[in-house]
PDB file of N, CA and C in Angstrom:
ATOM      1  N   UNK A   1       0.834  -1.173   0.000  1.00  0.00           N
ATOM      2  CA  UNK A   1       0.000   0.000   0.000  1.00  0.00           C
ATOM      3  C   UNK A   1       0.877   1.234   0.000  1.00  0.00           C
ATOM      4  N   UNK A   2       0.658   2.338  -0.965  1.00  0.00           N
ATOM      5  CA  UNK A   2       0.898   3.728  -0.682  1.00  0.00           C
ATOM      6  C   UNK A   2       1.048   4.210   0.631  1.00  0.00           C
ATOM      7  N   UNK A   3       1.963   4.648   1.266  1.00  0.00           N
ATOM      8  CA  UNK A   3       1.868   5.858   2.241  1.00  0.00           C
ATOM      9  C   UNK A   3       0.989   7.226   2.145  1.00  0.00           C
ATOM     10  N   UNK A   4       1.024   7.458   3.114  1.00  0.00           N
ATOM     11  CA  UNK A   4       0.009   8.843   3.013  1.00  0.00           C
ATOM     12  C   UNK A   4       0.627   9.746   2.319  1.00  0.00           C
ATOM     13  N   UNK A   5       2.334   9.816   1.976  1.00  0.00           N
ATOM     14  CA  UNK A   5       2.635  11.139   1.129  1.00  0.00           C
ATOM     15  C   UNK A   5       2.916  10.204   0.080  1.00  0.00           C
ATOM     16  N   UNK A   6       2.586   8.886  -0.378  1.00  0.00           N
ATOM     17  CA  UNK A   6       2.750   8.841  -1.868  1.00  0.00           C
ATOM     18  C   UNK A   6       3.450   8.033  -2.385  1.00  0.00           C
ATOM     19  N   UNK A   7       4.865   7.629  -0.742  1.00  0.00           N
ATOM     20  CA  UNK A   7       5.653   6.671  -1.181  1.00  0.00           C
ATOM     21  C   UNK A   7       5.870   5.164  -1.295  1.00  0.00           C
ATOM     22  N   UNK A   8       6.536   4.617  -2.042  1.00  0.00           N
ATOM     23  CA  UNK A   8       6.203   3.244  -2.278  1.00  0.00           C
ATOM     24  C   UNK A   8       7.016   2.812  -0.865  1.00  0.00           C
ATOM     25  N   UNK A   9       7.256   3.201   0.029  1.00  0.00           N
ATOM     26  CA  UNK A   9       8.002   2.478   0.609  1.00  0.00           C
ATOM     27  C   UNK A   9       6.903   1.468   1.821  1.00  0.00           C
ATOM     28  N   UNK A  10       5.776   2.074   1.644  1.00  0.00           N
ATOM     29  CA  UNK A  10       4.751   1.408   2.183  1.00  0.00           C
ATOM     30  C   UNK A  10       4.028   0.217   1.411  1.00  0.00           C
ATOM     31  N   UNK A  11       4.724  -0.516   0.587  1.00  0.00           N
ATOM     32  CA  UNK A  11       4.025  -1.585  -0.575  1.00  0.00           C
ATOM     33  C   UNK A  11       4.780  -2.506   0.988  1.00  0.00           C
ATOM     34  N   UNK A  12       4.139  -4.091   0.478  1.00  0.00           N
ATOM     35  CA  UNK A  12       4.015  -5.340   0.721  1.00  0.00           C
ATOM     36  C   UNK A  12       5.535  -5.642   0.781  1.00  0.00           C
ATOM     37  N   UNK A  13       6.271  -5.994   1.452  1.00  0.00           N
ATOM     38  CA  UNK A  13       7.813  -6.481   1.201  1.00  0.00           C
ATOM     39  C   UNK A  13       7.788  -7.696   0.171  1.00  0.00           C
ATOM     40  N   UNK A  14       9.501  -7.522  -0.508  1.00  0.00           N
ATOM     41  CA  UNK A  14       9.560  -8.481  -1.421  1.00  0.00           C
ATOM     42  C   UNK A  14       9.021  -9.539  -1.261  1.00  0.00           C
ATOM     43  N   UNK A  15       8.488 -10.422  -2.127  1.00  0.00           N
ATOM     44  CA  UNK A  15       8.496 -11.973  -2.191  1.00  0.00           C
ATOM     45  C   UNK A  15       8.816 -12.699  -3.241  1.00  0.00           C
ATOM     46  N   UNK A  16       9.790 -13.673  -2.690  1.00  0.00           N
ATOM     47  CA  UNK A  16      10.283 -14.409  -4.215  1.00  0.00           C
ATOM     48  C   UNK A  16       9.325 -14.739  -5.165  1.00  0.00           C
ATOM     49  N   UNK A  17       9.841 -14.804  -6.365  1.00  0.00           N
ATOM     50  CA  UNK A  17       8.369 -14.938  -7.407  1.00  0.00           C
ATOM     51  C   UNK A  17       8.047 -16.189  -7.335  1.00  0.00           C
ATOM     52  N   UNK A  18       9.274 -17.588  -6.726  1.00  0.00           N
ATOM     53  CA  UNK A  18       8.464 -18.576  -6.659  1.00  0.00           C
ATOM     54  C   UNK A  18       7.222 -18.489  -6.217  1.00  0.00           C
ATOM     55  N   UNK A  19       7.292 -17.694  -4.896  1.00  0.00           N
ATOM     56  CA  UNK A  19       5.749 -17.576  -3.809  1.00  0.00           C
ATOM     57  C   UNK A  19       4.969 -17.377  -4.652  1.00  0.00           C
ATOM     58  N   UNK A  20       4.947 -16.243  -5.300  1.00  0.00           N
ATOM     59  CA  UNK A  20       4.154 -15.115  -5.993  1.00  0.00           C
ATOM     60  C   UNK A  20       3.117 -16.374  -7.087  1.00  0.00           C
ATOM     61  N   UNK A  21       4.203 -16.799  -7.839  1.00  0.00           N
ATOM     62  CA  UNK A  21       3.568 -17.667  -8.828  1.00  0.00           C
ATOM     63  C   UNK A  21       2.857 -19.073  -8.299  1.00  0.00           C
ATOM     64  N   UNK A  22       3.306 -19.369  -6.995  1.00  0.00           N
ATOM     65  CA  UNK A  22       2.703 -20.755  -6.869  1.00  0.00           C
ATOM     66  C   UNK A  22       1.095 -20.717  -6.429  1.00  0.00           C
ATOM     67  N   UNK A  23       0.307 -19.270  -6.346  1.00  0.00           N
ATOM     68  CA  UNK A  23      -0.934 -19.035  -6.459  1.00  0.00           C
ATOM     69  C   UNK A  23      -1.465 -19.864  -7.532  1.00  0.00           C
ATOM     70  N   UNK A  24      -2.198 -20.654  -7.104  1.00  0.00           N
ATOM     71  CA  UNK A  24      -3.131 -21.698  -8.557  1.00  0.00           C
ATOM     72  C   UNK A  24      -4.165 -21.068  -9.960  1.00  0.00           C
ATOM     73  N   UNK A  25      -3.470 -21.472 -10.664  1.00  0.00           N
ATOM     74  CA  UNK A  25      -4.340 -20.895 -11.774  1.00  0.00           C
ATOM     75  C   UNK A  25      -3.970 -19.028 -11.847  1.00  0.00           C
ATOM     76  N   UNK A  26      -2.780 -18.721 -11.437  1.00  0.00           N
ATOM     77  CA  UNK A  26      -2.730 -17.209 -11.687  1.00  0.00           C
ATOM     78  C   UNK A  26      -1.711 -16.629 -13.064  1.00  0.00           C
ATOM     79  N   UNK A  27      -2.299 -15.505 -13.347  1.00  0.00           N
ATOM     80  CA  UNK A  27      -1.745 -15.473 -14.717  1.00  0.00           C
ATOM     81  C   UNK A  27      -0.709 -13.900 -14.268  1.00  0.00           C
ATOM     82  N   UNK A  28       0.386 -13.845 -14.341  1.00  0.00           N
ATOM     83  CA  UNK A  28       0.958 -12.597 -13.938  1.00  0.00           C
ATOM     84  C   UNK A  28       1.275 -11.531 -15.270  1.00  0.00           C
ATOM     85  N   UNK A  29       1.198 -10.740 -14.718  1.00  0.00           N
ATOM     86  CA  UNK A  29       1.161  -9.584 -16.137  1.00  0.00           C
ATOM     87  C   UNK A  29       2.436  -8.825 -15.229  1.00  0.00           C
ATOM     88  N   UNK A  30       2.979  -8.451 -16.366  1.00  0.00           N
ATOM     89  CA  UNK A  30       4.476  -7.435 -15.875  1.00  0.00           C
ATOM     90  C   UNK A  30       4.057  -6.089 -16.639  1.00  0.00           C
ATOM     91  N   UNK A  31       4.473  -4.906 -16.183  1.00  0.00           N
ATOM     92  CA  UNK A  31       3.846  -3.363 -16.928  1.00  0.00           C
ATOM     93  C   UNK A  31       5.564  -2.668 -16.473  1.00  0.00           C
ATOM     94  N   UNK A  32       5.895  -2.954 -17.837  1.00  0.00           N
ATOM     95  CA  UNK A  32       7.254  -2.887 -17.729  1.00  0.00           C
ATOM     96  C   UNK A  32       7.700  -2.484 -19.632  1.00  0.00           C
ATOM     97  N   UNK A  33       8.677  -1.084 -19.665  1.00  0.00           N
ATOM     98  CA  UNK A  33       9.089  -1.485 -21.080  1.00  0.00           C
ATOM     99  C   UNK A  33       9.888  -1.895 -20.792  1.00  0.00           C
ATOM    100  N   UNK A  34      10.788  -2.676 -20.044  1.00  0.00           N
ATOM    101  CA  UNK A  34      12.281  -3.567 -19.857  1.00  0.00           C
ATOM    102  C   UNK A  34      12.176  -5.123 -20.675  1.00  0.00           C
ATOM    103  N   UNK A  35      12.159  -5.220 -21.928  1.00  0.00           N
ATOM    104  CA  UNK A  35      12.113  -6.574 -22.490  1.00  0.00           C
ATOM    105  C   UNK A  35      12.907  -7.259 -21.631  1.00  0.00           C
ATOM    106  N   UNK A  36      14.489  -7.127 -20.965  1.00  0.00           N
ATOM    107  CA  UNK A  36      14.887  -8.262 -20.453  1.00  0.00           C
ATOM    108  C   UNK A  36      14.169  -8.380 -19.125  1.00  0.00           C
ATOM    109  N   UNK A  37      13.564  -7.612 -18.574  1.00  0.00           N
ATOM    110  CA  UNK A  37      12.711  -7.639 -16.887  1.00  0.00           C
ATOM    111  C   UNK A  37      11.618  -8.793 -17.671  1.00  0.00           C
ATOM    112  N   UNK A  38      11.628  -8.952 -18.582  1.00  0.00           N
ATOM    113  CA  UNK A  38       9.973  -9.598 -18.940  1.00  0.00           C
ATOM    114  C   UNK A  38      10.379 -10.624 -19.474  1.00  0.00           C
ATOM    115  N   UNK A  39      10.821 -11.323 -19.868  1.00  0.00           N
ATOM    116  CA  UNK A  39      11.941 -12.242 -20.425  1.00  0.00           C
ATOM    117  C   UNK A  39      12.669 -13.205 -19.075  1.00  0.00           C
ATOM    118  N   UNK A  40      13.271 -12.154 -18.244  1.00  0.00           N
ATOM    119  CA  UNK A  40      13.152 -13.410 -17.146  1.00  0.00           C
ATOM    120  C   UNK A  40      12.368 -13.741 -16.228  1.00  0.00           C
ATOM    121  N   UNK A  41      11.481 -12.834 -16.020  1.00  0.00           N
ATOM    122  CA  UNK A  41       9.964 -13.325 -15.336  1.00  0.00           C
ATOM    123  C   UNK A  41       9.321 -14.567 -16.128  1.00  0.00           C
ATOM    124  N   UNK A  42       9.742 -14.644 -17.681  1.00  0.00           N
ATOM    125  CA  UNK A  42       9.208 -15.690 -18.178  1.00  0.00           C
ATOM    126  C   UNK A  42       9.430 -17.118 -18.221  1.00  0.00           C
ATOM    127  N   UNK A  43      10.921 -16.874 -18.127  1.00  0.00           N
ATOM    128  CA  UNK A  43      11.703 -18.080 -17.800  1.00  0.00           C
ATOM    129  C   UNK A  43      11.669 -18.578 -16.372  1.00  0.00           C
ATOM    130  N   UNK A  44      11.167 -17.725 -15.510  1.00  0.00           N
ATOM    131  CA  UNK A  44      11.402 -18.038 -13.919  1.00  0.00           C
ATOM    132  C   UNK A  44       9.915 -18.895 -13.684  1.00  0.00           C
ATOM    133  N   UNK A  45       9.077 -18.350 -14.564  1.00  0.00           N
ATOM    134  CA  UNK A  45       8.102 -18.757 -14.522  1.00  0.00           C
ATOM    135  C   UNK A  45       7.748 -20.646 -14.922  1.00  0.00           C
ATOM    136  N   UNK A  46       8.478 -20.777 -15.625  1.00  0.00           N
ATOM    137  CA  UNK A  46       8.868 -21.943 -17.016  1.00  0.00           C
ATOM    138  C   UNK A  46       7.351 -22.390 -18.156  1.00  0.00           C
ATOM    139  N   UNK A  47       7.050 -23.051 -17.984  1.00  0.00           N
ATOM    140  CA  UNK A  47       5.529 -23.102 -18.703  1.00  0.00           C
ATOM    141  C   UNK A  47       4.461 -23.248 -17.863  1.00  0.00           C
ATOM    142  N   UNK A  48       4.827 -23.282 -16.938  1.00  0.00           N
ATOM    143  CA  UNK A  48       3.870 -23.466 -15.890  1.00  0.00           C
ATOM    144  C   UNK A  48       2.774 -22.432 -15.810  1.00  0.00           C
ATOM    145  N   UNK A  49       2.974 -20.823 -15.909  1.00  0.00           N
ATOM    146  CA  UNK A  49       2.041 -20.314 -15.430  1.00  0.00           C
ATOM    147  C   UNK A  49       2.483 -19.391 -16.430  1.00  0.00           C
ATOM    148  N   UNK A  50       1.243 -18.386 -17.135  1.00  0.00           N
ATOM    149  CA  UNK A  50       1.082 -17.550 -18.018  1.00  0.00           C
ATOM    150  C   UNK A  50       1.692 -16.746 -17.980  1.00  0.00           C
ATOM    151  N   UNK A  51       2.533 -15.802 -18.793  1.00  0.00           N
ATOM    152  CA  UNK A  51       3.527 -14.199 -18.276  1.00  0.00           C
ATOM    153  C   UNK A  51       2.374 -13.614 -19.083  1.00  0.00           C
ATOM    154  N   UNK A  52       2.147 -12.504 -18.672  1.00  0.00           N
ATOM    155  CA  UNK A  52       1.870 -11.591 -20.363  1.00  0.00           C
ATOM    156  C   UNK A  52       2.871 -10.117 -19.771  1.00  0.00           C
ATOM    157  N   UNK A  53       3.460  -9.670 -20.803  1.00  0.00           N
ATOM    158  CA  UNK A  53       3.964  -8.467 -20.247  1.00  0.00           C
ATOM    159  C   UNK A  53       3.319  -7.290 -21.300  1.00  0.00           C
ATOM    160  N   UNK A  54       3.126  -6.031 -20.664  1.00  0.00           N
ATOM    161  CA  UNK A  54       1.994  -5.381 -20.672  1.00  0.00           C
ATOM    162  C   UNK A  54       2.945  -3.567 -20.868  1.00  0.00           C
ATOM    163  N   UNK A  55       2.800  -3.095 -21.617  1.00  0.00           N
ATOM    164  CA  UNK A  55       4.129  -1.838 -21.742  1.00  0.00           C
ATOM    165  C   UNK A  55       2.430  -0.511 -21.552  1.00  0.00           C
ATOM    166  N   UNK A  56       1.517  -0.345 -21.190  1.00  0.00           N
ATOM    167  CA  UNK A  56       0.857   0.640 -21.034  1.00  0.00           C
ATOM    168  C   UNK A  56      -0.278   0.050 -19.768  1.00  0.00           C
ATOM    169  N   UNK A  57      -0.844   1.339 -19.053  1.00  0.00           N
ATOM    170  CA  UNK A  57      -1.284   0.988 -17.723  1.00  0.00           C
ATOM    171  C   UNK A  57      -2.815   0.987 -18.126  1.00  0.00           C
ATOM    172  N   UNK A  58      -3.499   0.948 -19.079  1.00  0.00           N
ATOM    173  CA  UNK A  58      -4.581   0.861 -19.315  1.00  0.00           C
ATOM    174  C   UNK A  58      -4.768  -0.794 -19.502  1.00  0.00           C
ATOM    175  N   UNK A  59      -3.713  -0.918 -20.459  1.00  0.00           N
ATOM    176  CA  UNK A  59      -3.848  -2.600 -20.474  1.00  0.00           C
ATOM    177  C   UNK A  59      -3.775  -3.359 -19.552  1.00  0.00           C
ATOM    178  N   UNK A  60      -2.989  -3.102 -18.442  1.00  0.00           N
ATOM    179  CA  UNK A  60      -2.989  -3.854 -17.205  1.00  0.00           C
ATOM    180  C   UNK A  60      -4.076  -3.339 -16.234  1.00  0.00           C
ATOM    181  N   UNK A  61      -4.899  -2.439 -16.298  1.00  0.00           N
ATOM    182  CA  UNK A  61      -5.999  -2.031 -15.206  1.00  0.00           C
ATOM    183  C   UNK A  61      -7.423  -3.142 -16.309  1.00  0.00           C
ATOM    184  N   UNK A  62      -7.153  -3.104 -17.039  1.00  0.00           N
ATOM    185  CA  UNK A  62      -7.988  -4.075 -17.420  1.00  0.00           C
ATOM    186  C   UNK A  62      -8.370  -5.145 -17.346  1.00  0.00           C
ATOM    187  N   UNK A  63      -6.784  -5.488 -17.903  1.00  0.00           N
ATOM    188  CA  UNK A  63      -6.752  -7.402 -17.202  1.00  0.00           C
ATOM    189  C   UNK A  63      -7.234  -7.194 -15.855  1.00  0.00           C
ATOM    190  N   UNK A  64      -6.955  -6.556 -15.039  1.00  0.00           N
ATOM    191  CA  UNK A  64      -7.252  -6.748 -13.584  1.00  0.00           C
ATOM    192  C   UNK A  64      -8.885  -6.471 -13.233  1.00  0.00           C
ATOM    193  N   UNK A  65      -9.342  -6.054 -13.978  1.00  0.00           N
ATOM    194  CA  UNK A  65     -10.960  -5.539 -14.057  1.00  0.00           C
ATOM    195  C   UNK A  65     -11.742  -6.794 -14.423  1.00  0.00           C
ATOM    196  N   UNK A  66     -11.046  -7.046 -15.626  1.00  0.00           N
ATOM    197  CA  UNK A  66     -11.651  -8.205 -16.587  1.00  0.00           C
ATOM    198  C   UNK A  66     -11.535  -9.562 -15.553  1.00  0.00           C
ATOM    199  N   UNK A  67     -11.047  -9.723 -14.380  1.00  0.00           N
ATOM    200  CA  UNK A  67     -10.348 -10.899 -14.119  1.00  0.00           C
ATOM    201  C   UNK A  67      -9.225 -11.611 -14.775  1.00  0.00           C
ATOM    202  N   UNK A  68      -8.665 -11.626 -15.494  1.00  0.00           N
ATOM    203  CA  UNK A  68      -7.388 -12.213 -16.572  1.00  0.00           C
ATOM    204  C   UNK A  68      -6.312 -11.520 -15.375  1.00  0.00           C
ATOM    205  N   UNK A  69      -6.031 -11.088 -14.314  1.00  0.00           N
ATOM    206  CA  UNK A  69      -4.621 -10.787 -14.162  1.00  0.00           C
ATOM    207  C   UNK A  69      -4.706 -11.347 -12.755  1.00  0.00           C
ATOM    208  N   UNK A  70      -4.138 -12.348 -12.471  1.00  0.00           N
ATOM    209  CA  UNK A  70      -4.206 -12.448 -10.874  1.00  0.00           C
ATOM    210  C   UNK A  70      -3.010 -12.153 -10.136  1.00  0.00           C
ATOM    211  N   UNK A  71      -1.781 -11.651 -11.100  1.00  0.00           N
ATOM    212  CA  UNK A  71      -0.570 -10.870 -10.088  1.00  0.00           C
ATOM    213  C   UNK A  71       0.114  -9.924 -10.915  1.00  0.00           C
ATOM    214  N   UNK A  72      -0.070  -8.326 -10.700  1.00  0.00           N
ATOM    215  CA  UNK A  72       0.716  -7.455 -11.707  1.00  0.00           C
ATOM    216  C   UNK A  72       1.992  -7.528 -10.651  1.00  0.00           C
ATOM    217  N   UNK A  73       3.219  -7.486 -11.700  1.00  0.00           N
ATOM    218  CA  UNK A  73       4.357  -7.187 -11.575  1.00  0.00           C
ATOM    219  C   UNK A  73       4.534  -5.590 -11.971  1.00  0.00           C
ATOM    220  N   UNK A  74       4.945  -4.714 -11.259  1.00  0.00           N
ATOM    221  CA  UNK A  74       5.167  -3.354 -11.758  1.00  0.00           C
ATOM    222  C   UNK A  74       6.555  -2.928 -11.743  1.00  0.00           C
ATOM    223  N   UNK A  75       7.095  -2.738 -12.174  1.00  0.00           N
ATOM    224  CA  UNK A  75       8.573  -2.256 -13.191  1.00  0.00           C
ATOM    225  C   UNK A  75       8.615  -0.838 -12.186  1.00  0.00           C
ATOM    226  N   UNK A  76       9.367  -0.212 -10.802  1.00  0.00           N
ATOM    227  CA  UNK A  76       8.983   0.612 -10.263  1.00  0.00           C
ATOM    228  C   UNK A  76      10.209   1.784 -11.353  1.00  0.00           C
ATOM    229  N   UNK A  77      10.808   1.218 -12.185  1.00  0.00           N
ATOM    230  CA  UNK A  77      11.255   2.681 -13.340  1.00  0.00           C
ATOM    231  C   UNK A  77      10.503   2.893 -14.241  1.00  0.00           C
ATOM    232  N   UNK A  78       9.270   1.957 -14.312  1.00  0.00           N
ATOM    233  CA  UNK A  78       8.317   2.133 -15.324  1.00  0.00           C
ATOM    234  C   UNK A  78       7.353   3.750 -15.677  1.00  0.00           C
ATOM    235  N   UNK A  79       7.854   4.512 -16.735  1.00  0.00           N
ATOM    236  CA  UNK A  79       6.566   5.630 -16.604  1.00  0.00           C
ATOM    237  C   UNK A  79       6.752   6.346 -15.358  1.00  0.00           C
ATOM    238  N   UNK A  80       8.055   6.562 -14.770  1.00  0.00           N
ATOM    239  CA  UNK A  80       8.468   7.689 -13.541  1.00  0.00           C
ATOM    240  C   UNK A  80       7.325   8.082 -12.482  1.00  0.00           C
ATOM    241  N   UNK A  81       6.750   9.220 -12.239  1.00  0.00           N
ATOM    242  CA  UNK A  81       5.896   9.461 -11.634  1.00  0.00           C
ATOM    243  C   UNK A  81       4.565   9.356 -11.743  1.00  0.00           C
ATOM    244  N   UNK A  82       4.577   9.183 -13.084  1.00  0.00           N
ATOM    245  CA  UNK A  82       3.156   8.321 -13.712  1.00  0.00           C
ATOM    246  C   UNK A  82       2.758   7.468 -12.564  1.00  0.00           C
ATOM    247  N   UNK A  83       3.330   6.485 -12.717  1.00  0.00           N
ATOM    248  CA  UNK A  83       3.331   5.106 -12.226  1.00  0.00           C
ATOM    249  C   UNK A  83       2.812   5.568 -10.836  1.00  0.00           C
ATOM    250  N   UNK A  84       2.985   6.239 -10.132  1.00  0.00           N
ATOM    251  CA  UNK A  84       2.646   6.694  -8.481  1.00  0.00           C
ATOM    252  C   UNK A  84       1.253   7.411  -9.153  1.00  0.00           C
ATOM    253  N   UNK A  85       1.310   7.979  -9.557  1.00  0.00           N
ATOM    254  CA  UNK A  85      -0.714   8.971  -9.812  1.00  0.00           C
ATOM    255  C   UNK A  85      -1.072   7.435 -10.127  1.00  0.00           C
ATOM    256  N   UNK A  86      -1.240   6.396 -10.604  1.00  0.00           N
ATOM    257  CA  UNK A  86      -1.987   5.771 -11.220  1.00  0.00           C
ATOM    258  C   UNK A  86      -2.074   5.207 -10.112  1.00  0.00           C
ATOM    259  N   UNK A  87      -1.292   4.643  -9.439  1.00  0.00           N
ATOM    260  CA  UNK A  87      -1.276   3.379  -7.823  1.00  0.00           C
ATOM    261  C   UNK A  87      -2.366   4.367  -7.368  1.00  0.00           C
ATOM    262  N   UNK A  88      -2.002   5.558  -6.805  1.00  0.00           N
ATOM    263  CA  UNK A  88      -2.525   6.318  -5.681  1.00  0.00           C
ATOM    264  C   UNK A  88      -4.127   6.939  -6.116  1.00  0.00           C
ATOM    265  N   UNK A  89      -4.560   6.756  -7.711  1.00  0.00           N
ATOM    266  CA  UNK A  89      -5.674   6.611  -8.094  1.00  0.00           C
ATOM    267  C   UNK A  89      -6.436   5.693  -8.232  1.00  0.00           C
ATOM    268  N   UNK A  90      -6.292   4.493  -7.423  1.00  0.00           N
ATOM    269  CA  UNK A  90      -6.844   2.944  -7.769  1.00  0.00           C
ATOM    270  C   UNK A  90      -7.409   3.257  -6.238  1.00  0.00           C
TER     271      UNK A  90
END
């Protein structure tokens, strides 16, 4: 979660993505332009569980609307301060 002035330092502490991914049936979306950030999320993943990686925040507020996203990965160099108005507008 956001802090009250905005900063991420109030999110969820790391968790290895094994954890992350061993949620059943979850499909993770990355919102990242870093092809290699998305590339090894894919491989970490192996075939086991869906990547989609996602380079605009409309596409990923969707999947998550639609049901299709059950874990966004967010790229925190992604879209600079963007990226904070959009968290802190959800």
């Amino acid at each position: 979660m956001i802090g009250r002035d905005g900063a991420l330092g109030d999110t969820l502490p790391p968790q290895p993505l094994k954890e992350l991914l061993s949620a059943g049936g979850a499909n993770l979306y990355v919102l990242s332009a870093d092809r290699d950030l998305i590339d090894t999320v894919q491989r970490a993943s192996g075939e086991q569980y869906p990547v989609f990686g996602v380079d605009d925040w409309r596409e990923l507020l969707t999947a998550v609307e639609t049901g299709h996203c059950g874990i966004a990965l967010l790229d925190a160099e992604f879209d600079g301060a963007d990226l904070l108005k959009h968290i802190a507008a959800r």
